[in-house]
C-alpha atoms as a PDB file:
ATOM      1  CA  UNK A   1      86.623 118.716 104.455  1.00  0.00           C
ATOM      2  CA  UNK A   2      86.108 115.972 107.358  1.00  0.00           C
ATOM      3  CA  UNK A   3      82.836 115.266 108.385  1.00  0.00           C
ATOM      4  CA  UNK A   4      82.027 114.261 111.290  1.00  0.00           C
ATOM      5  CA  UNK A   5      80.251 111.272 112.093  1.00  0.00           C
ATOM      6  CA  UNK A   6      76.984 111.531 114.553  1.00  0.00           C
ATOM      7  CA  UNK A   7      75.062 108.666 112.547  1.00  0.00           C
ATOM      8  CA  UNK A   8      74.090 105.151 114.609  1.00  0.00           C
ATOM      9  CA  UNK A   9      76.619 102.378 113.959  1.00  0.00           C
ATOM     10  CA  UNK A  10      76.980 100.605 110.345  1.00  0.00           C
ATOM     11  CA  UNK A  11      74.689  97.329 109.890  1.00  0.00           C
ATOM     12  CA  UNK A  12      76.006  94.547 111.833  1.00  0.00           C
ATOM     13  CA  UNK A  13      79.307  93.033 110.964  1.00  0.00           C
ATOM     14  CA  UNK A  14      79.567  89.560 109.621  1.00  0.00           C
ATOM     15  CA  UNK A  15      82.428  88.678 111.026  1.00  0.00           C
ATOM     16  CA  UNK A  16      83.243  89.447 114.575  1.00  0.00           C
ATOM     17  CA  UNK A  17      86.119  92.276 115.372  1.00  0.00           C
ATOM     18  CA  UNK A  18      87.714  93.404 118.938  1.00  0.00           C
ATOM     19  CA  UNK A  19      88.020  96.416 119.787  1.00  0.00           C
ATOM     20  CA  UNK A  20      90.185  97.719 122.409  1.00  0.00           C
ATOM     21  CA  UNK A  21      89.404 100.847 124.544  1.00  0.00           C
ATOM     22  CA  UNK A  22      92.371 101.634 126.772  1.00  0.00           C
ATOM     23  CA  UNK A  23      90.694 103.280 130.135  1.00  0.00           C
ATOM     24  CA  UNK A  24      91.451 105.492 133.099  1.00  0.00           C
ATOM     25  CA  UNK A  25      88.951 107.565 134.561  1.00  0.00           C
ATOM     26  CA  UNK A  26      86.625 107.667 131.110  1.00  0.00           C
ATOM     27  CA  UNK A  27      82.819 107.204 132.867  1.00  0.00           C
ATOM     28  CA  UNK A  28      81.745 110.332 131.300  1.00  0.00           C
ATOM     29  CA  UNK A  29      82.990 109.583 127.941  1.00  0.00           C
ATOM     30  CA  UNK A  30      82.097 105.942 127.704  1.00  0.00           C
ATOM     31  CA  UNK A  31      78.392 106.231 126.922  1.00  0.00           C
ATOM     32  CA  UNK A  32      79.366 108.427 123.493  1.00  0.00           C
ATOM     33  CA  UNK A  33      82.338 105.938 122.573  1.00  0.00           C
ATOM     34  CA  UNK A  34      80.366 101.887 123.051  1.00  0.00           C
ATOM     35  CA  UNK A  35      77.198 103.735 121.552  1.00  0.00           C
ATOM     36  CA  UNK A  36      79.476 103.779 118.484  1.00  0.00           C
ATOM     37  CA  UNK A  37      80.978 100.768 118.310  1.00  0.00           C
ATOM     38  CA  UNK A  38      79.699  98.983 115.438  1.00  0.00           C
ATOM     39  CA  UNK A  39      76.928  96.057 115.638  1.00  0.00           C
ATOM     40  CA  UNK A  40      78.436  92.408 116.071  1.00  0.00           C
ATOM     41  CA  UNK A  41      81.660  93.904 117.237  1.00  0.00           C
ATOM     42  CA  UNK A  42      83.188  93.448 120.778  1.00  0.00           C
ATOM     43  CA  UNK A  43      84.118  96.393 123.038  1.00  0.00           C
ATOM     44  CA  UNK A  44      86.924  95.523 125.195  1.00  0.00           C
ATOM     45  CA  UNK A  45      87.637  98.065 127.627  1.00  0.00           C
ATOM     46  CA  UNK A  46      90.682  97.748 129.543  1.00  0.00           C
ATOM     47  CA  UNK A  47      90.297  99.187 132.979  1.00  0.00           C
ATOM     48  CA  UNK A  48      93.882 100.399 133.721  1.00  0.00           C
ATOM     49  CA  UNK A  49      93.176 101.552 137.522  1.00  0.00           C
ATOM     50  CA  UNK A  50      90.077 104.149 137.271  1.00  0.00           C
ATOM     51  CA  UNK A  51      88.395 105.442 140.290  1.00  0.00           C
ATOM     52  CA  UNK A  52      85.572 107.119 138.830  1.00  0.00           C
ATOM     53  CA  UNK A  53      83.675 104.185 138.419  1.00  0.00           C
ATOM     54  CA  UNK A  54      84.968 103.762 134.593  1.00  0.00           C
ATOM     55  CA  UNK A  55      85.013  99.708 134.708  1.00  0.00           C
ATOM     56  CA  UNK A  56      81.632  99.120 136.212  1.00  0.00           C
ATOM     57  CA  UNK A  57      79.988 101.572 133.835  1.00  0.00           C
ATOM     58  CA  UNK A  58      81.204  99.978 130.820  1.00  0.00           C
ATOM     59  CA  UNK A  59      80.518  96.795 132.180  1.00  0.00           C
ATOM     60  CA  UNK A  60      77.088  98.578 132.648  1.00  0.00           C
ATOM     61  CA  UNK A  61      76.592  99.240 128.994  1.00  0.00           C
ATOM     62  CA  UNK A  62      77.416  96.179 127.806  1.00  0.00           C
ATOM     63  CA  UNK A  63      81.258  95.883 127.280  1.00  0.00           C
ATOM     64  CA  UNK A  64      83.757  93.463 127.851  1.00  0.00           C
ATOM     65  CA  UNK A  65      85.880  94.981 130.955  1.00  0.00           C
ATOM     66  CA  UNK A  66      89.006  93.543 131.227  1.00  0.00           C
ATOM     67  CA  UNK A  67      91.184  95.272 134.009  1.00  0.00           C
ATOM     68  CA  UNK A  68      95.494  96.062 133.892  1.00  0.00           C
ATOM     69  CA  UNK A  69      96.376  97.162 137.222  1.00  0.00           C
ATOM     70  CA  UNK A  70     100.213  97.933 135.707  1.00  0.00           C
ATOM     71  CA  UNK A  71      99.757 101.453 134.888  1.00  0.00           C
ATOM     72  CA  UNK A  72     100.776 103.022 131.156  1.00  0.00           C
ATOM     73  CA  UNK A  73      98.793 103.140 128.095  1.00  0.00           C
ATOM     74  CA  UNK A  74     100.770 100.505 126.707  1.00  0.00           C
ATOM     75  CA  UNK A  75     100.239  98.243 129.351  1.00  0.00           C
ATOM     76  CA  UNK A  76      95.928  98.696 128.793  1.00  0.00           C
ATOM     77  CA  UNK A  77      96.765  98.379 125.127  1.00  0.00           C
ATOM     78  CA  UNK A  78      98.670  94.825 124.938  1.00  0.00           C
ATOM     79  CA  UNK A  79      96.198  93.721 127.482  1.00  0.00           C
ATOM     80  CA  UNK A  80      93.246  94.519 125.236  1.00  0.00           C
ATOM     81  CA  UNK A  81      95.350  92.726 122.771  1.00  0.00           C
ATOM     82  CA  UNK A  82      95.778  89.596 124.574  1.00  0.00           C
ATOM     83  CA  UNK A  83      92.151  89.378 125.618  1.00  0.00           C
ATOM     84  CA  UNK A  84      90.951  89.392 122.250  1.00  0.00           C
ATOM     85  CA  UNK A  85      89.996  86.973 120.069  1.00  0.00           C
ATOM     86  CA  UNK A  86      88.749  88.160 116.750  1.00  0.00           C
ATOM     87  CA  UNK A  87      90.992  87.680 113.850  1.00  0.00           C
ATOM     88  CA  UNK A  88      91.216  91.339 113.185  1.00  0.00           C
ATOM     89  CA  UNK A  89      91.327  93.873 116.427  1.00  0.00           C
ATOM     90  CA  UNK A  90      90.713  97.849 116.324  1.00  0.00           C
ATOM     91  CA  UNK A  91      92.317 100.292 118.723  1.00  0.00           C
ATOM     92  CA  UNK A  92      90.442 103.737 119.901  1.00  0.00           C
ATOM     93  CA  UNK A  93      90.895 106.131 122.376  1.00  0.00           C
ATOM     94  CA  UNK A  94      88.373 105.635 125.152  1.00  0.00           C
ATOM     95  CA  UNK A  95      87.447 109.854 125.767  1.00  0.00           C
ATOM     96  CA  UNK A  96      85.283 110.126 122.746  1.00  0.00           C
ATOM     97  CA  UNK A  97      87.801 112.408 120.824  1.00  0.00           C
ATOM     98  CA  UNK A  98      87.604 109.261 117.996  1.00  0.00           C
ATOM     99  CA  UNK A  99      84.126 107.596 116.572  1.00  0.00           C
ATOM    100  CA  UNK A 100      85.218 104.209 116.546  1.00  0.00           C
ATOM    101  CA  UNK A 101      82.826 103.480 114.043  1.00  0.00           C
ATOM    102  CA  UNK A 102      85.258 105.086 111.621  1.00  0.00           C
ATOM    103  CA  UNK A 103      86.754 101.846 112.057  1.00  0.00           C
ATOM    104  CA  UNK A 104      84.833 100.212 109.478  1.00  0.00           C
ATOM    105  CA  UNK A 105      86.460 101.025 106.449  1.00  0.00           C
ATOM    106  CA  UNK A 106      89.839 100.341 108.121  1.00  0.00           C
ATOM    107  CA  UNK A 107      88.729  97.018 109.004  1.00  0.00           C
ATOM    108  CA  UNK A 108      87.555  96.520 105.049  1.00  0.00           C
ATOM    109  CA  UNK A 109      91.275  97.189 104.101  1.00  0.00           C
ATOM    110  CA  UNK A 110      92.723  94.673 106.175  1.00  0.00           C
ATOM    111  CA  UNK A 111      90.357  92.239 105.312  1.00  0.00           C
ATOM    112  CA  UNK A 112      90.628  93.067 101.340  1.00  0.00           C
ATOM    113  CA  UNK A 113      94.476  92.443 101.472  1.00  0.00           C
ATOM    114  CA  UNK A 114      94.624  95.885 101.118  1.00  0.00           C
ATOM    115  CA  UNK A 115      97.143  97.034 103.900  1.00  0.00           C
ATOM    116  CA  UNK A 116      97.647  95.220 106.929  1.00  0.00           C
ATOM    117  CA  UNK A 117      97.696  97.675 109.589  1.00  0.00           C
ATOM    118  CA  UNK A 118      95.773 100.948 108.861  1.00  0.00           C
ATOM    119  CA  UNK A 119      95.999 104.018 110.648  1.00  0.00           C
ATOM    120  CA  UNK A 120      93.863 107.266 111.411  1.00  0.00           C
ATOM    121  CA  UNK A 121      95.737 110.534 110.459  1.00  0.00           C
ATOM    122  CA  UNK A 122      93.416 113.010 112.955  1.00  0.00           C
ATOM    123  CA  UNK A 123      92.634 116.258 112.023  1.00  0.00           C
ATOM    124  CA  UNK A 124      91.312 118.215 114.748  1.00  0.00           C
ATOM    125  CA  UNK A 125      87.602 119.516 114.732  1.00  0.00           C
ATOM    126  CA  UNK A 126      87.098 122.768 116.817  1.00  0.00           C
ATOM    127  CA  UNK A 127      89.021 124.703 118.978  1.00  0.00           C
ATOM    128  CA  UNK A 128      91.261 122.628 121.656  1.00  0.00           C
ATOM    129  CA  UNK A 129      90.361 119.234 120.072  1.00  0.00           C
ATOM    130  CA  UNK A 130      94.744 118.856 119.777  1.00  0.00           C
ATOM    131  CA  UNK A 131      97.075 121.767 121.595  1.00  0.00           C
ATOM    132  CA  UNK A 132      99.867 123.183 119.419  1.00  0.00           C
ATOM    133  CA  UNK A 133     102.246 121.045 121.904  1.00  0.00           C
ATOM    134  CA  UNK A 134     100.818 117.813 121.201  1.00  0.00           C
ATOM    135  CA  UNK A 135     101.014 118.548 117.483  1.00  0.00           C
ATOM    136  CA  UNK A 136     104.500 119.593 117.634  1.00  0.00           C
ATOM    137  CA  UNK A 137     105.684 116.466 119.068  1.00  0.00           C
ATOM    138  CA  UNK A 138     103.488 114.336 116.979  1.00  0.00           C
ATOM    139  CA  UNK A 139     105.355 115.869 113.730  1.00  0.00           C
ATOM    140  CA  UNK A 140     108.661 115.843 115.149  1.00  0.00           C
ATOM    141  CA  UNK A 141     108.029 111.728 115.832  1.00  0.00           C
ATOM    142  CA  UNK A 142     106.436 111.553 112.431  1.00  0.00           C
ATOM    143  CA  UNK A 143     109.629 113.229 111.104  1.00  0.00           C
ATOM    144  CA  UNK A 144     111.931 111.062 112.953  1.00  0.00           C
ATOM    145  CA  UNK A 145     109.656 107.392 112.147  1.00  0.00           C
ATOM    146  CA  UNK A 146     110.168 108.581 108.127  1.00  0.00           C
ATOM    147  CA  UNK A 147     113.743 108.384 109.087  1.00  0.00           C
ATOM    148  CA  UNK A 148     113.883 105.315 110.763  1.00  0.00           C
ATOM    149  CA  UNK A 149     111.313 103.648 108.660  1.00  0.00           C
ATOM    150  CA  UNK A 150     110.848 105.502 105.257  1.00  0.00           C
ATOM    151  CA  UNK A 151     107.210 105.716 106.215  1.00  0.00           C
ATOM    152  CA  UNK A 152     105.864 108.696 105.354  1.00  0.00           C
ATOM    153  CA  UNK A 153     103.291 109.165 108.307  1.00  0.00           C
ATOM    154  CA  UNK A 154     101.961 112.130 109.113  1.00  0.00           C
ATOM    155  CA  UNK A 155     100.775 110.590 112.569  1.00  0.00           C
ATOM    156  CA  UNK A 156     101.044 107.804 115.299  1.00  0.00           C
ATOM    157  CA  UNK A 157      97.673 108.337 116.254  1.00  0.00           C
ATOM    158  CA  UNK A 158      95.741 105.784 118.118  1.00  0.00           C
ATOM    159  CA  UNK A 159      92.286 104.892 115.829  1.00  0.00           C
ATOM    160  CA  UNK A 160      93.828 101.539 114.294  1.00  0.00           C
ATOM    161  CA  UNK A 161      93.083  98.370 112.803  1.00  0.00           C
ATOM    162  CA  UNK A 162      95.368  94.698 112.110  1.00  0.00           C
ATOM    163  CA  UNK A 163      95.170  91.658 112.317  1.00  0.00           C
ATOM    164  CA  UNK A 164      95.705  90.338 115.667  1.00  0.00           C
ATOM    165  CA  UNK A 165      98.430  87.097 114.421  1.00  0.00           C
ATOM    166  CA  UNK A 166     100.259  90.261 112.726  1.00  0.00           C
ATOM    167  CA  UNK A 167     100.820  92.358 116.155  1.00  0.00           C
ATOM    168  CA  UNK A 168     101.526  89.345 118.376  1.00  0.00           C
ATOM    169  CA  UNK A 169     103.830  88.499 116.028  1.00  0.00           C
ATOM    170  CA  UNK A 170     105.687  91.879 116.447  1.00  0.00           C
ATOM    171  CA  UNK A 171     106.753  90.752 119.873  1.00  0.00           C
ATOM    172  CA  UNK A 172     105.905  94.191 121.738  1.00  0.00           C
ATOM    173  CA  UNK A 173     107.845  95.250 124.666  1.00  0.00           C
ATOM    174  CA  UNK A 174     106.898  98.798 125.267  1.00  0.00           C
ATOM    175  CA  UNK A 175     104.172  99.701 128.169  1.00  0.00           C
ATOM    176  CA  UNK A 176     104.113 103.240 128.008  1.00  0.00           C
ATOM    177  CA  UNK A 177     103.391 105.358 125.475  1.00  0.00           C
ATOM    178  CA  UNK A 178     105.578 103.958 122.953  1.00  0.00           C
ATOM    179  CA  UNK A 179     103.456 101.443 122.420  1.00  0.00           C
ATOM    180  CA  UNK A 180     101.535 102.711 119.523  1.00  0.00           C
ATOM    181  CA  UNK A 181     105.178 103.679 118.004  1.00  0.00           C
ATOM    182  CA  UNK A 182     106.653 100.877 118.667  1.00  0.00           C
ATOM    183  CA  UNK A 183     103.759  98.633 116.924  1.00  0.00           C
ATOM    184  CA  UNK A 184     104.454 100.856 113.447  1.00  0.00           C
ATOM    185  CA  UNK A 185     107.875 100.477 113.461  1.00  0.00           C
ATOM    186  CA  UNK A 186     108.078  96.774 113.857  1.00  0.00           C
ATOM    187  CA  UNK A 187     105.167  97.114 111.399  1.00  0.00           C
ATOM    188  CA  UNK A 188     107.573  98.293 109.318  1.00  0.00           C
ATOM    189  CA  UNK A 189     110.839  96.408 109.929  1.00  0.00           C
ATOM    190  CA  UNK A 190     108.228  93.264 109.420  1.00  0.00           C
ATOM    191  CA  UNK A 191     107.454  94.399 105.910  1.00  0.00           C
ATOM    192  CA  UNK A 192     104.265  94.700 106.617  1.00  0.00           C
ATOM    193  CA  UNK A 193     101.999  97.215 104.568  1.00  0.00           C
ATOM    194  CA  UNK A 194     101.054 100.442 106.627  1.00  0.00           C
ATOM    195  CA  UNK A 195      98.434 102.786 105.543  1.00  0.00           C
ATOM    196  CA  UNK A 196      96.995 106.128 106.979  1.00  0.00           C
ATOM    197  CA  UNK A 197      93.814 107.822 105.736  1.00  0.00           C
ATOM    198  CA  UNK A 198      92.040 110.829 107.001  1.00  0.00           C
ATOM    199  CA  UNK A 199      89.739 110.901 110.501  1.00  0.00           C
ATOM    200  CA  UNK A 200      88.378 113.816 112.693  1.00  0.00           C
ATOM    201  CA  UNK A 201      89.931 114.248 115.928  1.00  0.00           C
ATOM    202  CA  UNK A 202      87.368 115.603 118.558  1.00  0.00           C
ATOM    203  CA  UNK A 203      87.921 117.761 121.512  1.00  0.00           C
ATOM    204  CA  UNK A 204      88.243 115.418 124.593  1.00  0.00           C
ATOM    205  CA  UNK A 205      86.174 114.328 127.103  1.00  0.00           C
ATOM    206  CA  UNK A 206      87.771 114.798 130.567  1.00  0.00           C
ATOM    207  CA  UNK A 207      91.734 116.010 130.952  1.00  0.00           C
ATOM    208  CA  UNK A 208      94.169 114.211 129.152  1.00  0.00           C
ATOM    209  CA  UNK A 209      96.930 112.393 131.131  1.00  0.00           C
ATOM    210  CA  UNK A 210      99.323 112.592 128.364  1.00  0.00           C
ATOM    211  CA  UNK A 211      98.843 115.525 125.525  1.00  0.00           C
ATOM    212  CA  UNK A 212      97.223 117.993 128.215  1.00  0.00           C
ATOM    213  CA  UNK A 213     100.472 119.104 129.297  1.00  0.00           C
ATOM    214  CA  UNK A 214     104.008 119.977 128.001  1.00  0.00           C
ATOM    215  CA  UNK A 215     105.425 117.438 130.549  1.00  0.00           C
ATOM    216  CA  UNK A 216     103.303 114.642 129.859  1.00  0.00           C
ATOM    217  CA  UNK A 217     103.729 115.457 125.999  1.00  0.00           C
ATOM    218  CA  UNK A 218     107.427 115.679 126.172  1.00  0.00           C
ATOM    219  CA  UNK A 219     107.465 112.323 128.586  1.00  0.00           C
ATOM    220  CA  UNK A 220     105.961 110.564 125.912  1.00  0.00           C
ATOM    221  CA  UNK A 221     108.057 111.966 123.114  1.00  0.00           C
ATOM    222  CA  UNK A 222     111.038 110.500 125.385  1.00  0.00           C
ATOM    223  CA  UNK A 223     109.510 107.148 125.396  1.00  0.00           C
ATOM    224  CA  UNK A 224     109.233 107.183 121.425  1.00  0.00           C
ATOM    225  CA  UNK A 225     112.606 108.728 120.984  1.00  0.00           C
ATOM    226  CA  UNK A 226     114.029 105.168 123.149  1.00  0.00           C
ATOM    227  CA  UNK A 227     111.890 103.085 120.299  1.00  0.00           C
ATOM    228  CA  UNK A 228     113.205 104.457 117.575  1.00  0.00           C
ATOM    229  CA  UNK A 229     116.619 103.825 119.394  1.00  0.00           C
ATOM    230  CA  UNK A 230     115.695 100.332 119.352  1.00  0.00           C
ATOM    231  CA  UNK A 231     117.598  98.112 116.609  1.00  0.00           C
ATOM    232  CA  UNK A 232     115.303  96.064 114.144  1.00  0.00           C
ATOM    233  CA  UNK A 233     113.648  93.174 116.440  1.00  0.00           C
ATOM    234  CA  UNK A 234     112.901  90.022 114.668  1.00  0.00           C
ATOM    235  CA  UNK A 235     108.999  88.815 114.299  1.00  0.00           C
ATOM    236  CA  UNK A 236     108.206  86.262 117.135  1.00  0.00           C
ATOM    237  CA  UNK A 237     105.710  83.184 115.917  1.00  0.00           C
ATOM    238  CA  UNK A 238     102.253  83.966 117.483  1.00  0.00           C
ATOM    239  CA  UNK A 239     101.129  81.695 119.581  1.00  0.00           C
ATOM    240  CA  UNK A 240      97.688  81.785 121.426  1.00  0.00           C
ATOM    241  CA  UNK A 241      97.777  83.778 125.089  1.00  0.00           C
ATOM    242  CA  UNK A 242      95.457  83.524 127.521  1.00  0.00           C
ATOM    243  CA  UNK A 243      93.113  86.316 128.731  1.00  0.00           C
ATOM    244  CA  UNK A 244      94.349  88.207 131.486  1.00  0.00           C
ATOM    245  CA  UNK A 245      92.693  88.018 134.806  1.00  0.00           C
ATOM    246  CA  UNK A 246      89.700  90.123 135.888  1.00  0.00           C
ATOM    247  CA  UNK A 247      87.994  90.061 132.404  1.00  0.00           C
ATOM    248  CA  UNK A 248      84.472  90.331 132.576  1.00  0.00           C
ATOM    249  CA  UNK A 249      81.592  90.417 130.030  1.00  0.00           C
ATOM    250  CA  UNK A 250      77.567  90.800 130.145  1.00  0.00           C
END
């Protein structure tokens, strides 16, 4: 059984990590989610067009806000990305259905040479933490990635950790919501080590813009399929990037 975590953060880290927070329209959830995020790490939320007041709240509680007017998850994602500057960066959903303090132990196996990017399998806690629609097209991807990949996944979700030379190095393309697909299979045609362990999955705060509906579901199951359509793209050298304009930090 999954517990799940309602502790304070873990003891502050030694070394510093990034962690990106994707963001539209999230004020409500963002106390619960940077409350989490451990000591001596950065939050970098990625403002990706909110008008609920999302960006100047987290810059309110002490996050880095770094703001992606081109919309798509993607888009906030590889922003985050390029902002940060930690050797190892974190991914988490940004409506407080993940503790990103889970993130510790993933960021342990990276560090240990363990795996080199880690991923949360989510099992869902409650009643209408993920609809039976969401979960259908997460298995069928998971099905299809074994098949392009030999992984065997059980999901793509977003509560991840790497090294940030590793994923610039994967020369991502995708700005929707193949993104986080996109980053395990060039994981994978790199030869890099993938691993997946265990993590609650929370109801939501706030409506989903992707897995609330069969439409957006299905849209985003199209975007995957056209990654995994995608022939084996060679690793790029990583080279340092600038951060992208509008980032912002108490």
């Amino acid at each position: 059984m999954i517990a799940v975590t309602t502790s304070l953060p873990p003891e502050p880290d030694p070394a510093p990590v990034d962690v990106v927070l994707p963001c539209l329209n999230e004020a409500e959830a963002l106390p619960w989610v940077l409350a989490r995020i451990p000591r001596g790490w950065r939050a970098l939320v990625v403002d990706n067009g909110s008008t609920d007041g999302s960006a100047e709240r987290a810059y309110g509680l002490g996050a880095t806000v770094v703001r992606e007017e081109r919309r798509g998850f993607g888009a906030a994602c590889h922003a985050g990305l390029l902002a940060a500057t930690a050797d190892i960066v974190c991914f988490c959903d940004c409506d407080a259905s993940l503790d990103p303090s889970l993130l510790v132990d993933f960021v342990r196996e990276v560090r240990d040479g363990e795996a080199d990017l880690v991923l949360g399998r989510r099992w869902p806690q409650g009643r209408g933490a993920w609809p039976v629609h969401a979960r259908a097209g997460n298995l069928a991807l998971a099905r299809m990635l074994r098949r392009r990949t030999g992984l065997r996944l059980h999901d793509l979700g977003p509560l991840r950790a790497a090294r940030r030379a590793d994923l610039l190095a994967l020369g991502l393309t995708d700005r929707r919501s193949g993104y986080p697909l996109q980053m395990v299979v060039r994981a994978a045609d790199a030869g890099l080590r993938v691993a997946e362990h265990d993590v609650p999955y929370l109801p939501r705060t706030g409506a989903s813009k992707v897995t609330g509906t069969w439409r957006g579901t299905w849209q985003a199951v199209r975007d995957m399929r056209r990654v995994l359509a995608e022939p084996p793209a060679p690793a790029t050298v990583p080279t340092a990037a600038p951060s992208p304009q509008g980032a912002t930090s108490r």
